[in-house]
N, C-alpha and C. Protein backbone atom coordinates (compact mmCIF):
# COMPACT_ATOMS: atom_id res chain seq x y z
N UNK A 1 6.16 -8.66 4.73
CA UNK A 1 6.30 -7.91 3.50
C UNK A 1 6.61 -6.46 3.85
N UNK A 2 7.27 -6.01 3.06
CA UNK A 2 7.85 -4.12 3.55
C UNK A 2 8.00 -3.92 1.65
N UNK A 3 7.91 -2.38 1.89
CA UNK A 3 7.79 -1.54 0.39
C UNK A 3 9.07 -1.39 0.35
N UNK A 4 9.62 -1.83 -0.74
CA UNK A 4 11.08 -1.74 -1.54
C UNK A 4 11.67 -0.26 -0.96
N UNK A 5 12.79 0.27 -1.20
CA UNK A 5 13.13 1.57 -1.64
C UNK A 5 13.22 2.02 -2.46
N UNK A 6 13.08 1.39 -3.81
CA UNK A 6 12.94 1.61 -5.02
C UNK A 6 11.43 2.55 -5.49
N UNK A 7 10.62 2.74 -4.25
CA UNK A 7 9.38 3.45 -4.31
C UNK A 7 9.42 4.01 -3.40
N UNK A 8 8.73 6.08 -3.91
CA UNK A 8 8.71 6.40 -2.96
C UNK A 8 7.10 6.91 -2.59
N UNK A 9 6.39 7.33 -1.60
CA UNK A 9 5.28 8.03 -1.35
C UNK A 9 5.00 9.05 -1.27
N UNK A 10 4.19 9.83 -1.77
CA UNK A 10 3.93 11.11 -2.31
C UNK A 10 2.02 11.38 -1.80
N UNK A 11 2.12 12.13 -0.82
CA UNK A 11 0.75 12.47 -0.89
C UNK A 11 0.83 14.35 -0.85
N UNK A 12 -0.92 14.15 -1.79
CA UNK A 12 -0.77 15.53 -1.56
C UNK A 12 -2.61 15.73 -1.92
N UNK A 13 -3.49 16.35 -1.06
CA UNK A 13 -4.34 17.06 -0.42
C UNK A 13 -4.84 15.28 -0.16
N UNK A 14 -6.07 14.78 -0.80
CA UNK A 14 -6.89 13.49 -0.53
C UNK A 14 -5.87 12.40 -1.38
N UNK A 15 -5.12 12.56 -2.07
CA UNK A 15 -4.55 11.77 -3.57
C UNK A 15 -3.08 10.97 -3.12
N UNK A 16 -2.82 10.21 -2.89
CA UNK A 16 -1.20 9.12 -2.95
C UNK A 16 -1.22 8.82 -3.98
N UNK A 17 -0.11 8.66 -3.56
CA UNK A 17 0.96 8.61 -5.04
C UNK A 17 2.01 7.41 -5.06
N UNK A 18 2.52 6.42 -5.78
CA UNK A 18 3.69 5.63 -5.21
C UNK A 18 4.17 5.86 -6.82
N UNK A 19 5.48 6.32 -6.40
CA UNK A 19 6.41 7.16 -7.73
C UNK A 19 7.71 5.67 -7.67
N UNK A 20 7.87 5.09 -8.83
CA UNK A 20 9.40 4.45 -9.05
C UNK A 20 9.83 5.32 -9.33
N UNK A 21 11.23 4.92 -9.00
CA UNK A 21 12.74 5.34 -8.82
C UNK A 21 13.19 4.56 -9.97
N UNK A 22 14.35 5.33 -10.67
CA UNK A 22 14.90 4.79 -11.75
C UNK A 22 15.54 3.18 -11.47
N UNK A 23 15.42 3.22 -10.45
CA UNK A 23 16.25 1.74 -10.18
C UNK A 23 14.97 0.56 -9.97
N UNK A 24 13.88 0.67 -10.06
CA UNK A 24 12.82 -0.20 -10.30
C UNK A 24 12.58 -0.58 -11.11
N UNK A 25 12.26 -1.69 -11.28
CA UNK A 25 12.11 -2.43 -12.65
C UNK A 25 10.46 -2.01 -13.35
N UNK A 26 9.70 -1.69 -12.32
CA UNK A 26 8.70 -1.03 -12.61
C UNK A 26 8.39 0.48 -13.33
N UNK A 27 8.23 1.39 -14.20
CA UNK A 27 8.06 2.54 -14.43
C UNK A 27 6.96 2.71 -14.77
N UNK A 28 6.64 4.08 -13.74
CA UNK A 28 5.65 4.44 -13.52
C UNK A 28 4.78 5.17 -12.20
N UNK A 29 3.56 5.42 -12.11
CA UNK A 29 3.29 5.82 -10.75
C UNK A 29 1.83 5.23 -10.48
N UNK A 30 1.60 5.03 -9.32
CA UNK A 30 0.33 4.09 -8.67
C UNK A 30 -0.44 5.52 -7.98
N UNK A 31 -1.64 5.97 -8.78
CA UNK A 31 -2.42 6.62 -8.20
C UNK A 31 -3.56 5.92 -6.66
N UNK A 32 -3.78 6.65 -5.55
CA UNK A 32 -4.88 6.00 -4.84
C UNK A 32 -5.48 7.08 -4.10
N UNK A 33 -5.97 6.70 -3.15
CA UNK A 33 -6.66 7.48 -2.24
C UNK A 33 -6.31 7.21 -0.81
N UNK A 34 -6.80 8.10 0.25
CA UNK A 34 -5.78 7.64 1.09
C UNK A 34 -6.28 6.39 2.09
N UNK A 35 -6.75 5.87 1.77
CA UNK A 35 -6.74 4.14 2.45
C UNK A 35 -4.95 3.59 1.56
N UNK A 36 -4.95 4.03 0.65
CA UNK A 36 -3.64 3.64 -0.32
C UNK A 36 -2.67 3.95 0.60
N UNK A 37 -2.43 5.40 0.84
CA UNK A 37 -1.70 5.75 2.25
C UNK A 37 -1.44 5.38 2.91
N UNK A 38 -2.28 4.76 3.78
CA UNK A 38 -2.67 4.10 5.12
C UNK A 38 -1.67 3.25 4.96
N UNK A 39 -1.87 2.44 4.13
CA UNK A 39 -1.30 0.83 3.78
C UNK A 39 0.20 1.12 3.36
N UNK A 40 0.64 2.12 2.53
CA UNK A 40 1.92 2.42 2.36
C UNK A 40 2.46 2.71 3.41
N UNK A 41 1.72 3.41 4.50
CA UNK A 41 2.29 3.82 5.25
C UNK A 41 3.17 2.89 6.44
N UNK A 42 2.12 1.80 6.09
CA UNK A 42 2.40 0.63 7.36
C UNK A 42 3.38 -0.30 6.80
N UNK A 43 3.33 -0.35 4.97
CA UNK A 43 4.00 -1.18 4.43
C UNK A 43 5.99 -0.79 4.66
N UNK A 44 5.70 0.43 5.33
CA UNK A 44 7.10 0.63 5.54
C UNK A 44 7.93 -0.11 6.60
N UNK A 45 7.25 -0.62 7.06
CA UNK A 45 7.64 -1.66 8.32
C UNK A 45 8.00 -2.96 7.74
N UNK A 46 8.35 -4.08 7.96
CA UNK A 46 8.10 -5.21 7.81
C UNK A 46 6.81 -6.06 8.80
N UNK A 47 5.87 -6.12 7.92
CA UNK A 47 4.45 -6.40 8.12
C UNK A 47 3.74 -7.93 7.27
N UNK A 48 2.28 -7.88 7.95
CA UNK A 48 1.73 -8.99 7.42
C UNK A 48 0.52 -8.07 6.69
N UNK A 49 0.12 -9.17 5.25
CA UNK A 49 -1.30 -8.63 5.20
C UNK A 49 -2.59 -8.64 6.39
N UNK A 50 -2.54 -9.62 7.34
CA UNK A 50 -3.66 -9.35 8.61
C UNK A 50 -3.26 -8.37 8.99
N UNK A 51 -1.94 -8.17 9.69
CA UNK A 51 -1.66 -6.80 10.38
C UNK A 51 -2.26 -5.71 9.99
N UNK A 52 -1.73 -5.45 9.12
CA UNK A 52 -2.32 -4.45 7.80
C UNK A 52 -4.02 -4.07 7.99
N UNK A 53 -4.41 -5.24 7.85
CA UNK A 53 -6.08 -5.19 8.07
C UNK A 53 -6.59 -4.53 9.50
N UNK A 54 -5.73 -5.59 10.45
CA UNK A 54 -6.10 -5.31 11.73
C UNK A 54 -5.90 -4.00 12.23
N UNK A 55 -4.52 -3.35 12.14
CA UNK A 55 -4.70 -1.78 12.17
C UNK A 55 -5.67 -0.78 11.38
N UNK A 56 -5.61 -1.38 10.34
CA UNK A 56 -7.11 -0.54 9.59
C UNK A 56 -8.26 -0.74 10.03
N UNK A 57 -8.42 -1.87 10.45
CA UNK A 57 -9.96 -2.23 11.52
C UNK A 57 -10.01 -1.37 12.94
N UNK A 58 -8.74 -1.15 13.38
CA UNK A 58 -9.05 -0.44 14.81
C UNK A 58 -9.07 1.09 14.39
N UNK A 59 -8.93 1.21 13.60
CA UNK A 59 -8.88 2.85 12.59
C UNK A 59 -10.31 3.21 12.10
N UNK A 60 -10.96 2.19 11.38
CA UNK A 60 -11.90 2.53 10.28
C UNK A 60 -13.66 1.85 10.63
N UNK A 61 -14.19 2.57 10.36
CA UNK A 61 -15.54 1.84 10.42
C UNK A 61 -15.92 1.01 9.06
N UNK A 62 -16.04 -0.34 8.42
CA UNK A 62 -16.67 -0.63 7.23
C UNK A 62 -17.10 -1.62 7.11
N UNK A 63 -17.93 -2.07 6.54
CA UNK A 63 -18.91 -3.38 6.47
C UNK A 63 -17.67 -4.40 6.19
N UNK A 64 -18.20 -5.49 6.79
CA UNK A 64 -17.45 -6.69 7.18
C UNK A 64 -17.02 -7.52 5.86
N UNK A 65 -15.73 -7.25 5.86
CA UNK A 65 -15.10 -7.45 4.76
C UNK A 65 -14.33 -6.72 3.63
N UNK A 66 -14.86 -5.46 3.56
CA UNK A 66 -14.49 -4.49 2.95
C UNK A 66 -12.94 -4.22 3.33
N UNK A 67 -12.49 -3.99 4.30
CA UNK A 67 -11.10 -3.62 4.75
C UNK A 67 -10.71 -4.88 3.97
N UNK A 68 -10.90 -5.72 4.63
CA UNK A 68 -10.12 -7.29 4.21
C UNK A 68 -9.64 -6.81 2.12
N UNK A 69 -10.88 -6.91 1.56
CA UNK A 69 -10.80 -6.75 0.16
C UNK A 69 -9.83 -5.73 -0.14
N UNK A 70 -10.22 -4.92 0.24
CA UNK A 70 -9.31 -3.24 -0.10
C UNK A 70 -7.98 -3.49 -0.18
N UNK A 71 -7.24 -4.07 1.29
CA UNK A 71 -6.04 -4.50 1.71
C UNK A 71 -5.32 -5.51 0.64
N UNK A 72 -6.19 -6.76 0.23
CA UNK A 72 -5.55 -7.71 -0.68
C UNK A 72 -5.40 -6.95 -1.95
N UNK A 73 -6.27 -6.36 -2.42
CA UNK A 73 -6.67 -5.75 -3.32
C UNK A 73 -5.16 -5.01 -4.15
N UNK A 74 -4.95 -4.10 -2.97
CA UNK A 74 -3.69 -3.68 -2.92
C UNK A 74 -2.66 -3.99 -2.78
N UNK A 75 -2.31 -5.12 -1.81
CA UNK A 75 -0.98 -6.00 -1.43
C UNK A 75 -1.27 -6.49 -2.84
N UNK A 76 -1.81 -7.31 -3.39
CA UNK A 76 -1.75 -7.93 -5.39
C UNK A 76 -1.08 -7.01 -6.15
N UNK A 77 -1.99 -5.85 -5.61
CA UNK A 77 -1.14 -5.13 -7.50
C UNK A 77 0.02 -4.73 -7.21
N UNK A 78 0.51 -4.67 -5.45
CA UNK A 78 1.76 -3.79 -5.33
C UNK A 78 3.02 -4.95 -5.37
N UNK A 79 2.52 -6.34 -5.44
CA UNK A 79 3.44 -7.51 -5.68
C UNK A 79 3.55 -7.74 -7.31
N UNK A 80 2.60 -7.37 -7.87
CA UNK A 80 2.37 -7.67 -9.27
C UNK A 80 3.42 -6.39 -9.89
N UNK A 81 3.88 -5.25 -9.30
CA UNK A 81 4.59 -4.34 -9.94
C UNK A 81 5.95 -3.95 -9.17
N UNK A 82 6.32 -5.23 -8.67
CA UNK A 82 7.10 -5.36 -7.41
C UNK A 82 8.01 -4.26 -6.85
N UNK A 83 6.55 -4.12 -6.09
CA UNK A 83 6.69 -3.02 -5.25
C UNK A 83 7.06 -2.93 -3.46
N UNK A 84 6.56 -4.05 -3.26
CA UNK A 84 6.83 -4.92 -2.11
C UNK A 84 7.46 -6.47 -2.01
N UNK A 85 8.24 -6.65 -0.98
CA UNK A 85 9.09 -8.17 -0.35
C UNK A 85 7.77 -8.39 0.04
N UNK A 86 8.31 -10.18 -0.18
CA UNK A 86 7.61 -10.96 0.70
C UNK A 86 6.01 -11.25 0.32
C-alpha cells in the first residue's frame, strides 16, 4: 500500500495534517498527531501494514498491542477516504 498523490502532508509544531488535492475524490483534511506522521511518512513508500508496525516498534516504546491498533486504526480510515493503494 503507498499514499496516493492526490494527498499531501503537512506538519506543523506536534499536529499532521493530510490535505486533498482537488483531484481526490475525497475533500477535506485528516487532522493527527505525529504517530499520524510517522505512518504517512512511511506510507510514501510502497509498504505493508506489519512493516509499518514493525518500524514503529523499533522506534517506540508501548504496551503490547497498542502500535498494532494505532497502525490499523489508521491504514482503515485512510482506505475508507481513499487515501491509500492497496
Amino acid at each position: 500500500m503507498k499514499l496516493k498523490k492526490e494527498f499531501i502532508v503537512h506538519e506543523a509544531q506536534d499536529e499532521t495534517m493530510l490535505v486533498a488535492t482537488g483531484k481526490a475524490k475525497f475533500s477535506g483534511l485528516v487532522k493527527g498527531n505525529k504517530m499520524l506522521g510517522k505512518v504517512l511518512e512511511l506510507l510514501k513508500n510502497d509498504t505493508t501494514e506489519a512493516e509499518v508496525v514493525a518500524k514503529l516498534r523499533a522506534e517506540y516504546e508501548a504496551p503490547e498491542g497498542k502500535i498494532e491498533a494505532d497502525v490499523h486504526k489508521v491504514v482503515t480510515e485512510l482506505k475508507k477516504i481513499g487515501a491509500i493503494d492497496g
